[in-house]
N, C-alpha and C. Protein backbone atom coordinates (compact mmCIF):
# COMPACT_ATOMS: atom_id res chain seq x y z
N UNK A 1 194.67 25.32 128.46
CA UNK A 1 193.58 25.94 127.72
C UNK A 1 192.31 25.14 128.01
N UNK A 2 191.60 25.79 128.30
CA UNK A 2 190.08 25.23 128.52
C UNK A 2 189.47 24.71 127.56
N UNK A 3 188.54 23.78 127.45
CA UNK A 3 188.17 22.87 126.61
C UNK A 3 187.13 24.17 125.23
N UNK A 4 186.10 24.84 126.32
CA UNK A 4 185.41 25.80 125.61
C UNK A 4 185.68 26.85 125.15
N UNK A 5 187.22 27.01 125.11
CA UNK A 5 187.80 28.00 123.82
C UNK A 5 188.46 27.49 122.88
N UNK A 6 187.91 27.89 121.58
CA UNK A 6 189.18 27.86 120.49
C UNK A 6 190.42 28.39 120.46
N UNK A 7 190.98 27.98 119.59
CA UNK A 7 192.76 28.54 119.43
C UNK A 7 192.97 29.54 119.42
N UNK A 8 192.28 30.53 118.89
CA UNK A 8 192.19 32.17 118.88
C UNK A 8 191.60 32.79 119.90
N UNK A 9 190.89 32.28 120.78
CA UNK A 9 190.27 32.57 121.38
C UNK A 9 191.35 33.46 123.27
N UNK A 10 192.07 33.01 123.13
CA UNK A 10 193.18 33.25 123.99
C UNK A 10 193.43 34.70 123.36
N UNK A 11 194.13 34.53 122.43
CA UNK A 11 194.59 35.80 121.45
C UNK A 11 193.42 37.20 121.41
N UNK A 12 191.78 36.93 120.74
CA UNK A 12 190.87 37.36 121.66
C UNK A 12 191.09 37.98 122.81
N UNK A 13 191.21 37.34 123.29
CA UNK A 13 190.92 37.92 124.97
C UNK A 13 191.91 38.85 125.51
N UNK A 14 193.23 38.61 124.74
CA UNK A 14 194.73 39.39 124.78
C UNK A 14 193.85 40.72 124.27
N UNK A 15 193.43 40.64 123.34
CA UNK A 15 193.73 42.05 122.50
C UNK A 15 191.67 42.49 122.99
N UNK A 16 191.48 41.84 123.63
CA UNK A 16 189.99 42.67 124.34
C UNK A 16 189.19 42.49 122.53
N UNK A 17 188.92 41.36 122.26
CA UNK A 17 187.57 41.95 121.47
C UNK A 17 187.48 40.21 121.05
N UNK A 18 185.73 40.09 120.70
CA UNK A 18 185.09 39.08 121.04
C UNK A 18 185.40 37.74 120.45
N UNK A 19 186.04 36.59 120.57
CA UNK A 19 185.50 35.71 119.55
C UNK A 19 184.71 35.60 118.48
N UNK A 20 184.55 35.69 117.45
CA UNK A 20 183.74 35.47 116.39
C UNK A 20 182.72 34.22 116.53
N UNK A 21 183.53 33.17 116.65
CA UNK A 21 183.23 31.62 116.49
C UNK A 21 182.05 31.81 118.04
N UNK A 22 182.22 31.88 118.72
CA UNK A 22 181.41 31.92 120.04
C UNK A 22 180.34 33.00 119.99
N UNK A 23 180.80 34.77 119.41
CA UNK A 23 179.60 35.58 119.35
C UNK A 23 178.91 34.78 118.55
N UNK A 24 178.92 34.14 117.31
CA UNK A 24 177.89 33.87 116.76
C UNK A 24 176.59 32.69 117.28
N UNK A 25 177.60 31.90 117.94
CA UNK A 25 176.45 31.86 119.20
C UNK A 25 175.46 32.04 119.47
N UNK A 26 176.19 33.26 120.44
CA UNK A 26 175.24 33.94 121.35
C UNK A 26 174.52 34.26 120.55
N UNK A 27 174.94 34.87 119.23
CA UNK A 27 173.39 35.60 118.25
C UNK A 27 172.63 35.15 118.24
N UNK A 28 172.81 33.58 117.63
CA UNK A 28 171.86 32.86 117.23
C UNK A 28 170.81 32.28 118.45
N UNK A 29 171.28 32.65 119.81
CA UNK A 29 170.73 32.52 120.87
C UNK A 29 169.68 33.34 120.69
N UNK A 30 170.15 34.83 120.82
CA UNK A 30 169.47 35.93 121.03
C UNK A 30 168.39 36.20 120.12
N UNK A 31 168.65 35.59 118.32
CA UNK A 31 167.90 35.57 117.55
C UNK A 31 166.67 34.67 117.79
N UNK A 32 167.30 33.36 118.68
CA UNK A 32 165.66 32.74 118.64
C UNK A 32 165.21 33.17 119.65
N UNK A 33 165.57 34.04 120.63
CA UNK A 33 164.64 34.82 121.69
C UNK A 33 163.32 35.66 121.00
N UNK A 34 164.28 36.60 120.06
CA UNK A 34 163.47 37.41 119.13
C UNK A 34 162.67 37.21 118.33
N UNK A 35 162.76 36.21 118.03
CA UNK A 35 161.99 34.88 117.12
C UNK A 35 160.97 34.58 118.20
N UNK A 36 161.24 33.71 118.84
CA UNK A 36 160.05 33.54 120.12
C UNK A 36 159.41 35.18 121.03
N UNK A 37 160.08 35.86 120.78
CA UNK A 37 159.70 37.27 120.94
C UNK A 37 158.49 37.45 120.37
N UNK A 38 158.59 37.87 119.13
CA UNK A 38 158.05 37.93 118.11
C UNK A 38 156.43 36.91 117.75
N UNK A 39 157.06 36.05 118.00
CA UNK A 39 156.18 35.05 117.52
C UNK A 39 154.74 34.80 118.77
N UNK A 40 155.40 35.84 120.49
CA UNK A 40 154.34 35.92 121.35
C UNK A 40 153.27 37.19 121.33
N UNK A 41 154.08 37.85 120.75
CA UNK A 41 153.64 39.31 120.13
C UNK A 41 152.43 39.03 118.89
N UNK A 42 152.96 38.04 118.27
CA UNK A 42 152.05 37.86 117.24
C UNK A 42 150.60 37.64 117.31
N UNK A 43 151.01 36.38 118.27
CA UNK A 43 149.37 35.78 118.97
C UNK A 43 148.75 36.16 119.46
N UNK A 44 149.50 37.11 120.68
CA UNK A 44 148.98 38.40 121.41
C UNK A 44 147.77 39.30 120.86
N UNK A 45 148.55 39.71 119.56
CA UNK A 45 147.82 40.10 118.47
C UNK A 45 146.65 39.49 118.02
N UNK A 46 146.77 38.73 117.68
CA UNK A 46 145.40 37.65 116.74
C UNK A 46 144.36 37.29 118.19
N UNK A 47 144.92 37.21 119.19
CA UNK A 47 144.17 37.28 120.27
C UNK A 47 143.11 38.22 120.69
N UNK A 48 144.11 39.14 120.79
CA UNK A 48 143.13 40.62 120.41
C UNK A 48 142.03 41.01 119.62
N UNK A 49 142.50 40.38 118.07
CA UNK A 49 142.43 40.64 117.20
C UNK A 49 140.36 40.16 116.97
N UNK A 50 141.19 38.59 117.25
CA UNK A 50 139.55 37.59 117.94
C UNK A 50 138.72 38.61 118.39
N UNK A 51 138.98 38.66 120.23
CA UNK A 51 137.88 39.47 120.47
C UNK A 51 137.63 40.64 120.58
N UNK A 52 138.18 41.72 119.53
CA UNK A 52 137.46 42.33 118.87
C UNK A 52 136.58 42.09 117.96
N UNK A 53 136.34 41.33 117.13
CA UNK A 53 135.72 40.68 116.01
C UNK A 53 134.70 40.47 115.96
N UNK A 54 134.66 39.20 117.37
CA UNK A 54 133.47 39.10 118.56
C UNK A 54 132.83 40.04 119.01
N UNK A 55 133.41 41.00 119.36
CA UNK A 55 132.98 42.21 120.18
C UNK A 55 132.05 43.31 119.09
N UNK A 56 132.74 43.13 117.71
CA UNK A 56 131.97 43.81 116.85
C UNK A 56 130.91 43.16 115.92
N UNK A 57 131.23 41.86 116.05
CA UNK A 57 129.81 40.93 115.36
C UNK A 57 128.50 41.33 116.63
N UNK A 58 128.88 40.96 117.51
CA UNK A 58 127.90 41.34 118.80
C UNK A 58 127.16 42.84 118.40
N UNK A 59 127.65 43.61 118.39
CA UNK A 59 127.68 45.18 118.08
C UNK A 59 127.00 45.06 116.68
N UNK A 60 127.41 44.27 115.89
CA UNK A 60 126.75 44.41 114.46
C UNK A 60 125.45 44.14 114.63
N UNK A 61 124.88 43.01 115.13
CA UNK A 61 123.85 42.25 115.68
C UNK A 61 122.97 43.28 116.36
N UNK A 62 123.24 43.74 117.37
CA UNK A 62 122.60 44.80 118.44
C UNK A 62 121.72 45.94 117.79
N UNK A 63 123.16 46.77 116.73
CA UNK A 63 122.26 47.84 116.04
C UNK A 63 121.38 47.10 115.00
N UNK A 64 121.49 45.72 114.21
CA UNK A 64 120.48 45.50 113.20
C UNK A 64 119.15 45.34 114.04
N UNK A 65 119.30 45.00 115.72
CA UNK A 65 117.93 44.95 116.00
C UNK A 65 117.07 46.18 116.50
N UNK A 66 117.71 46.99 117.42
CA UNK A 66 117.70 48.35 117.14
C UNK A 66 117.38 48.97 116.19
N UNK A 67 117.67 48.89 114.77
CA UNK A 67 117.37 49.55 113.44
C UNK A 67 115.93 48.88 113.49
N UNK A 68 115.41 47.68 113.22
CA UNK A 68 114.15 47.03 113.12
C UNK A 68 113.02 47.84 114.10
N UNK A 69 113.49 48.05 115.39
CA UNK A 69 112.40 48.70 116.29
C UNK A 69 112.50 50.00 116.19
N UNK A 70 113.31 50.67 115.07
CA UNK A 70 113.17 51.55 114.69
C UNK A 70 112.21 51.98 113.84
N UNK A 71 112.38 51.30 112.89
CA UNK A 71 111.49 50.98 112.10
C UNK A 71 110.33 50.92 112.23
N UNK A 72 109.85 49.77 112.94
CA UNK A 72 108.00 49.45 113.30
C UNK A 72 107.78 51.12 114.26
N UNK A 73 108.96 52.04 115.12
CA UNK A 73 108.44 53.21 115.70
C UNK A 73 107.94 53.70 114.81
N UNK A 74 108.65 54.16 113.46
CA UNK A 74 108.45 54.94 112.54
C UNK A 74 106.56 55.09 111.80
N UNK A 75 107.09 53.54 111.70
CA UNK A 75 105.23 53.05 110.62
C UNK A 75 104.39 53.35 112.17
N UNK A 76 104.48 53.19 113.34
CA UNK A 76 103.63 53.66 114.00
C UNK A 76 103.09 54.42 114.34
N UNK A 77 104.36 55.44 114.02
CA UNK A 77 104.42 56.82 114.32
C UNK A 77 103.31 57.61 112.98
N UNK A 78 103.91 56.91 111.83
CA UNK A 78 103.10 57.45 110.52
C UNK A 78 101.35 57.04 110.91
N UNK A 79 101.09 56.33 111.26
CA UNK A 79 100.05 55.53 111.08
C UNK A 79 99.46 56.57 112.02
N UNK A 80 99.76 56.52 113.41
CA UNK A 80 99.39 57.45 114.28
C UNK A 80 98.71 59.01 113.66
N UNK A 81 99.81 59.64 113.01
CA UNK A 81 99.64 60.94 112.96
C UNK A 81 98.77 60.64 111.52
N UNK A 82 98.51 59.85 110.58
CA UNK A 82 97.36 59.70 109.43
C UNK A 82 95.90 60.03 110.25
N UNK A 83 96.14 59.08 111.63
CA UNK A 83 94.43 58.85 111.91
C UNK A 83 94.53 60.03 112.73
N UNK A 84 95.50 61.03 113.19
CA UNK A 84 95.06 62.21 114.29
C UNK A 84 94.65 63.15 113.04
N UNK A 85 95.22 63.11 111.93
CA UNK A 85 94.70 64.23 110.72
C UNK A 85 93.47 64.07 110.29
N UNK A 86 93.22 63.08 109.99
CA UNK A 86 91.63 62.13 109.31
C UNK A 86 91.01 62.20 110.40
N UNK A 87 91.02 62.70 111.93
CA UNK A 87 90.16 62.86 113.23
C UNK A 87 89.72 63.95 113.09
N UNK A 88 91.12 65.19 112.28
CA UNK A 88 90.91 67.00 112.66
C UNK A 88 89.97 66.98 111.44
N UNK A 89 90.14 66.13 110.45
CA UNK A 89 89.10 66.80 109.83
C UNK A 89 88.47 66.74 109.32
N UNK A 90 87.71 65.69 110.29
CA UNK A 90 86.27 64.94 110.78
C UNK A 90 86.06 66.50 111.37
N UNK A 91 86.53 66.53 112.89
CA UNK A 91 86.12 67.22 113.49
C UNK A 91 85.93 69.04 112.73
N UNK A 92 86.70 69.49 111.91
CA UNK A 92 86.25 70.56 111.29
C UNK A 92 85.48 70.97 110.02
N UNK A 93 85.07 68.96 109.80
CA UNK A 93 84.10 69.72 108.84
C UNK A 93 82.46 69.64 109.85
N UNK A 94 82.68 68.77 110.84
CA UNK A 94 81.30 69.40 111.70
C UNK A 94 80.99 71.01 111.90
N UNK A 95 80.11 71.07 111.57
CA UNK A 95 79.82 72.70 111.36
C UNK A 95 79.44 73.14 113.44
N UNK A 96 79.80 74.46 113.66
CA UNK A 96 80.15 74.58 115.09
C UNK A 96 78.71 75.48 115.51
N UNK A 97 78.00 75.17 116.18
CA UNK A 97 76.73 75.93 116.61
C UNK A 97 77.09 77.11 117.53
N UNK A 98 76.26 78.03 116.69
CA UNK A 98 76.75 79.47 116.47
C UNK A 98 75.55 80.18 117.63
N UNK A 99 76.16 80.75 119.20
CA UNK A 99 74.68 81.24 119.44
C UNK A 99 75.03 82.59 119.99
N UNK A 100 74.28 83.70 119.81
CA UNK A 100 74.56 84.84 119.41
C UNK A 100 74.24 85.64 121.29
């Protein structure tokens, strides 16, 4: 008998089905795969996670300055069209010489 089987383990192998003492093992193998699985998946994640974050603070930033030169368009825009009205009507209360 080989050193790396147990006593049952012969008997096992007679009747085709697994060791107990040894599958559990392997589980616990397979479990810290899944575990380290898992745990690359995770970071992966938070990695991601980062630069998006970044990507949308940037983006947050962009439109607040955008919104601002929006803004000063606007008051320019107002300001503009005050003095083209206060021009028309300058110009229509000049009376228009009438010649027949």
């Amino acid at each position: 008998m080989s050193p790396s089987l147990c006593s049952g383990c012969l008997l096992h192998f007679a009747h085709r089905r697994p060791c107990r003492r040894h599958n559990f093992r392997v589980r616990r193998l397979n479990r810290g795969r899944r575990l380290s699985s898992a745990l690359n998946e995770t970071m992966e994640l938070k990695r991601k996670n980062l630069k998006l974050y970044v990507e949308n603070q940037s983006i947050i930033k962009e439109n607040e300055k955008l919104r601002n030169k929006a803004l000063l368009l606007h008051q320019e825009n107002q300001a503009l069209l005050s003095q083209s009205v206060f021009n028309l009507r300058l110009i229509s209360s000049i009376p228009v010489p009438f010649f027949p």
